[in-house]
Protein backbone atom coordinates (compact mmCIF):
# COMPACT_ATOMS: atom_id res chain seq x y z
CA UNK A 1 123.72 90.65 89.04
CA UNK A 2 120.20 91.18 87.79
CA UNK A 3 116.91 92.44 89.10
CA UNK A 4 116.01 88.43 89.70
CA UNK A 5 118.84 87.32 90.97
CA UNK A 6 118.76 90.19 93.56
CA UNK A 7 115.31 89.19 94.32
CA UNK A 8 116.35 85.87 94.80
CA UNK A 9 119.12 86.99 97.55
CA UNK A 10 116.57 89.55 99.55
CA UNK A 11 117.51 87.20 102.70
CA UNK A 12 121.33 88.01 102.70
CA UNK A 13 120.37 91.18 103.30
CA UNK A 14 117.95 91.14 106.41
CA UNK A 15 114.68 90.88 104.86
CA UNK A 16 112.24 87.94 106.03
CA UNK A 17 111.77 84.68 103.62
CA UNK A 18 107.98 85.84 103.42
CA UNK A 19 108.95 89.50 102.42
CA UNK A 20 111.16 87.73 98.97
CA UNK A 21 108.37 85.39 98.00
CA UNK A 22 106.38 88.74 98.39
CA UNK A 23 109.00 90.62 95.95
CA UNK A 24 109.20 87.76 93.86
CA UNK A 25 105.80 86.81 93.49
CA UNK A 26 105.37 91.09 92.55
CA UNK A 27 108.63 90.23 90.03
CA UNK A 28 107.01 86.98 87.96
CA UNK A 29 103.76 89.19 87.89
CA UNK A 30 105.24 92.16 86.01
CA UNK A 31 103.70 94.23 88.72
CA UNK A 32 107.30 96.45 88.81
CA UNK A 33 105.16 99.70 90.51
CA UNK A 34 104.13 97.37 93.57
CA UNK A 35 107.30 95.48 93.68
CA UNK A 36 109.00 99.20 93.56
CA UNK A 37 106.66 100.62 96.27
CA UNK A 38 107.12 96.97 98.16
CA UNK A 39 110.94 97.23 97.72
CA UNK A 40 111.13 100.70 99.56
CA UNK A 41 108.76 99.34 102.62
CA UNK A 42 111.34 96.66 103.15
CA UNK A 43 113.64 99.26 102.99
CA UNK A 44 112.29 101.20 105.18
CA UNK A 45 112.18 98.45 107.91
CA UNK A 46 115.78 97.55 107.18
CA UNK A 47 116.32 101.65 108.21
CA UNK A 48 114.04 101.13 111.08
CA UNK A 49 116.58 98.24 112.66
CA UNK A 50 119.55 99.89 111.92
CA UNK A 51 117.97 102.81 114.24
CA UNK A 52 117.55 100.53 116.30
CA UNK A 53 120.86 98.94 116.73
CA UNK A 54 122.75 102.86 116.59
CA UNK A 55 120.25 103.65 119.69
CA UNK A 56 121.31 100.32 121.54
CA UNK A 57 125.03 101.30 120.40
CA UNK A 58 124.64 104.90 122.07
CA UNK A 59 123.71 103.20 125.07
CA UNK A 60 126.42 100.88 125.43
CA UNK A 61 128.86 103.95 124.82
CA UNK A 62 126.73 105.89 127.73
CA UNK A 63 127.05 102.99 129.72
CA UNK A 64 131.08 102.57 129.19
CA UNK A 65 131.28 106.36 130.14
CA UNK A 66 129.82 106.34 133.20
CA UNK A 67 131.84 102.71 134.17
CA UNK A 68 135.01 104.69 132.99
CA UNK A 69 134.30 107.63 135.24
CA UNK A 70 133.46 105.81 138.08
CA UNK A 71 136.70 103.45 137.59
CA UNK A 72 139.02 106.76 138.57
């Protein structure tokens, strides 16, 4: 797949429609540092929700412990 095509598919992988016409708009332009430096601040908010989702997964394991130890 190339660099455009990925561009084109940002959504599939959790990024906003507005943060692809972003990359793509930086892609048409030629502007590959900004699109690079925009490409690893989407990345970094794609790290930011899968934090988020392993803290909500602790929980629910917290909160199966302590129904499991109150279940004996």
């Amino acid at each position: 797949m190339d660099l455009k095509a990925m561009i084109d598919s940002l959504s599939e992988i959790g990024c906003t429609d507005e943060e692809r016409k972003t990359a793509k708009m930086l892609y048409d332009s030629d502007r590959y540092p900004e699109l690079i430096r925009y490409l690893k601040k989407c990345r970094c908010g794609l790290i930011e929700q899968m934090h988020d989702s392993q803290r909500k997964v602790d929980r629910m394991d917290l909160l199966i412990r302590k129904a499991e130890k109150e279940s004996v």
